[in-house]
Protein backbone atom coordinates (compact mmCIF):
# COMPACT_ATOMS: atom_id res chain seq x y z
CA UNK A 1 0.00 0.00 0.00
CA UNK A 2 1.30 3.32 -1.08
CA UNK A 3 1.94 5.83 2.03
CA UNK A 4 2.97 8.84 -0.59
CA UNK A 5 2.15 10.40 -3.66
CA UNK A 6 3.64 13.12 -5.20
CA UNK A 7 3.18 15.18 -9.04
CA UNK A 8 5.02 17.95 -10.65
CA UNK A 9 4.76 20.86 -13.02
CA UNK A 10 7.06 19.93 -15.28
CA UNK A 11 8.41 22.72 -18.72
CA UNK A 12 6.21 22.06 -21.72
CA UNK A 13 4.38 19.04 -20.54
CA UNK A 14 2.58 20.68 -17.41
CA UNK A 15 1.16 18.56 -14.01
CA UNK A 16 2.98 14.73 -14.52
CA UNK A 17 0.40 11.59 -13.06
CA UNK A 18 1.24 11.44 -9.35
CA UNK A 19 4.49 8.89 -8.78
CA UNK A 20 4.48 7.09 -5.24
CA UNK A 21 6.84 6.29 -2.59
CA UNK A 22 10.36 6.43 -4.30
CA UNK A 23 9.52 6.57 -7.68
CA UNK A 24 11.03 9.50 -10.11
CA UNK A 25 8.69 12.00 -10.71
CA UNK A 26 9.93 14.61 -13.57
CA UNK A 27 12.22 13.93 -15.79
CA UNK A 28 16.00 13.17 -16.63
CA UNK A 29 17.93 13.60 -19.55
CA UNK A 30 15.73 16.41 -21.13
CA UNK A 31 16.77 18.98 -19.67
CA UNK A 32 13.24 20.17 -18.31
CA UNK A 33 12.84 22.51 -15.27
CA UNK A 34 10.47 21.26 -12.00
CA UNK A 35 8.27 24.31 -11.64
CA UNK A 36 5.86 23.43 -9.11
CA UNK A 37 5.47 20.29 -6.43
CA UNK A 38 2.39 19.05 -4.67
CA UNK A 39 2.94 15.97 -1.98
CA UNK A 40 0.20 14.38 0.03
CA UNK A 41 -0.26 11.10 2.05
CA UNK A 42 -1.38 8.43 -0.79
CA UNK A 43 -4.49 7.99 1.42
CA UNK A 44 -5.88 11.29 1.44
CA UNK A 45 -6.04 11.58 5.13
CA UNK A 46 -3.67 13.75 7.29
CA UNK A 47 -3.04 16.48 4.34
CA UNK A 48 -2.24 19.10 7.59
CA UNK A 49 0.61 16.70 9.00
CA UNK A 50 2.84 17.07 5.90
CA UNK A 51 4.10 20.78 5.35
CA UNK A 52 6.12 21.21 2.41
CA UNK A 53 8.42 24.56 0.50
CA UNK A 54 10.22 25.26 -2.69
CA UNK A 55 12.92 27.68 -3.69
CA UNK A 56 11.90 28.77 -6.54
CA UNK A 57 14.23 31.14 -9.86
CA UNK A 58 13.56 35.04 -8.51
CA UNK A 59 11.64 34.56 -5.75
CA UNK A 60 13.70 32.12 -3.38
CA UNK A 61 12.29 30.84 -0.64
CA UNK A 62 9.42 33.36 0.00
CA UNK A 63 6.38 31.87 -1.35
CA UNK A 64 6.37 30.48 2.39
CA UNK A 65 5.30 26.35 3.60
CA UNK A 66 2.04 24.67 1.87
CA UNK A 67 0.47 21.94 3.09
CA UNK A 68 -0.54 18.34 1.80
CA UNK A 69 -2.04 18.28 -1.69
CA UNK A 70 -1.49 22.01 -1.95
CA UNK A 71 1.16 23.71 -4.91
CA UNK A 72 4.14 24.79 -4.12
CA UNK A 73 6.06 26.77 -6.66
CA UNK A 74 4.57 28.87 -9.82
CA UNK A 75 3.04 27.56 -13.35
CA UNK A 76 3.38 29.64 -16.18
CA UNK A 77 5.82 31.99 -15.25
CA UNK A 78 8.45 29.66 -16.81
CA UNK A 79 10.64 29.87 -13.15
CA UNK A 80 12.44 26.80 -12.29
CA UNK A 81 12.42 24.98 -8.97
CA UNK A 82 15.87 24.97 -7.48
CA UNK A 83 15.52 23.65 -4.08
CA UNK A 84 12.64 22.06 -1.35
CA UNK A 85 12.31 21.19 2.09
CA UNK A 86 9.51 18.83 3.53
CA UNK A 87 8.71 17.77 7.07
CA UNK A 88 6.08 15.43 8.97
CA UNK A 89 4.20 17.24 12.04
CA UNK A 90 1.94 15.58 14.03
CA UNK A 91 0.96 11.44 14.88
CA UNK A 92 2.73 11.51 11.17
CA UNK A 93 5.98 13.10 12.83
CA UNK A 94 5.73 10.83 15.45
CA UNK A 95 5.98 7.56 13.25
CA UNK A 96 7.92 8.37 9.93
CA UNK A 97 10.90 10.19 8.73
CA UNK A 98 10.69 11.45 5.46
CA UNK A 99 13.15 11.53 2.94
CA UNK A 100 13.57 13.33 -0.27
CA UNK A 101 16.09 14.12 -3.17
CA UNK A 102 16.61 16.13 -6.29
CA UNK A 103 17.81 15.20 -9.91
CA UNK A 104 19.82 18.85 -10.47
CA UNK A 105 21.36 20.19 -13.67
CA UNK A 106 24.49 19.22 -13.97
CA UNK A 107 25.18 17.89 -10.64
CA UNK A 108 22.40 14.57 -11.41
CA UNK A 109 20.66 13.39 -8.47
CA UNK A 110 22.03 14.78 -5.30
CA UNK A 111 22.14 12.97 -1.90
CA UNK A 112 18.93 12.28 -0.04
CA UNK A 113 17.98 15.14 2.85
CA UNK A 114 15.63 14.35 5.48
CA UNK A 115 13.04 16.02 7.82
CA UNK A 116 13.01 19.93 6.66
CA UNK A 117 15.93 19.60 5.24
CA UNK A 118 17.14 21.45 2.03
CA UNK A 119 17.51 19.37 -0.70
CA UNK A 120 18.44 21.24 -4.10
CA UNK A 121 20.61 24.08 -4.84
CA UNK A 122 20.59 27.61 -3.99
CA UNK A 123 22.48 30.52 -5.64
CA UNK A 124 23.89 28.60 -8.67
CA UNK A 125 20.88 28.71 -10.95
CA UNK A 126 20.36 25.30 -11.79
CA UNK A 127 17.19 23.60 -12.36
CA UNK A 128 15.57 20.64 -10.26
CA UNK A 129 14.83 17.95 -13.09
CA UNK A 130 12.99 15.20 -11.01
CA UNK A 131 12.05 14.50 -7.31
CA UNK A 132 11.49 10.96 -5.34
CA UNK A 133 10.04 11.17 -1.57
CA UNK A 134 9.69 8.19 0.60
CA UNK A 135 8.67 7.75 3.88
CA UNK A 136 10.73 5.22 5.96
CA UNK A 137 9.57 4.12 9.45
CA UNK A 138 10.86 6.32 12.48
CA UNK A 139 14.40 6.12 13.16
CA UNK A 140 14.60 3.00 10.10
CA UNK A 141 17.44 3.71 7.49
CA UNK A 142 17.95 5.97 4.84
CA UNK A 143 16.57 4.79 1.45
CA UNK A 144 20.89 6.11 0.09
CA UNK A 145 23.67 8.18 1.05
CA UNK A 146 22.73 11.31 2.74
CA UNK A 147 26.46 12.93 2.74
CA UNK A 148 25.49 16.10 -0.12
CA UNK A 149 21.65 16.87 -0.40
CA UNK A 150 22.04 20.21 -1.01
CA UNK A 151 24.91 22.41 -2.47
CA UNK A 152 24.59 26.19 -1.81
CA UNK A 153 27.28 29.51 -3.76
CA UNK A 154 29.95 29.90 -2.57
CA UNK A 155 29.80 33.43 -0.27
């Protein structure tokens, strides 16, 4: 049974079918930007216990946190998604850690982050490609590496 389910705005082909615990959502190889993200529990239920933000070409990280089945990011403005955080609140919180990671131009797909943290880029103006998200029981192991989820400029 699915616990996640997440779609994308994705350049020239618009909202993608909704992709489920670890699959890619987005795409690879096509150089296509992420523009916008919505994430809920596969059930419907709990949409308030998942909170969820993008970082977003122009605007960074101002658009502010959404919750479940909500939009996060812009369509048609043509602004690329550079960087998310997610996080659990609630019974949800209490049970599951969730873990996410980016496919990033020219980097690929970057280490997964965890728990509100960044995941992405910021200040290099590169474009999020793809996304998986998977929830793994509390304290239970990480679905990969988590040494680089998110690279940041240089000061």
């Amino acid at each position: 049974q699915a616990l996640i389910k997440y779609g994308s705005h994705v350049q020239t082909y618009g909202w993608r079918l909704w992709n489920y615990d670890g699959e890619t959502n987005g795409t690879t190889g096509e150089a296509k930007r992420l523009e916008a993200l919505q994430i809920q529990f596969a059930d419907g239920q709990n949409a308030d216990q998942i909170q969820y933000r993008t970082h977003v070409q122009t605007y960074g990280w101002n658009q502010g946190w959404v919750t479940g089945g909500q939009i996060s990011g812009t369509t048609g403005e043509a602004k690329r998604l550079e960087a998310l955080q997610i996080q659990l609140t609630g019974d949800m919180k209490e049970k599951y850690d969730i873990y996410y990671r980016l496919h990033v131009q020219t980097y690929g797909w970057l280490d997964w982050a965890k728990n509100g943290e960044p995941a992405g880029t910021e200040g290099l103006a590169k474009r999020a490609e793809a996304i998986e998200i998977q929830l793994v029981e509390k304290g239970g192991e990480a679905p990969g590496s988590t040494d680089r989820p998110f690279v940041e400029a240089e000061e």
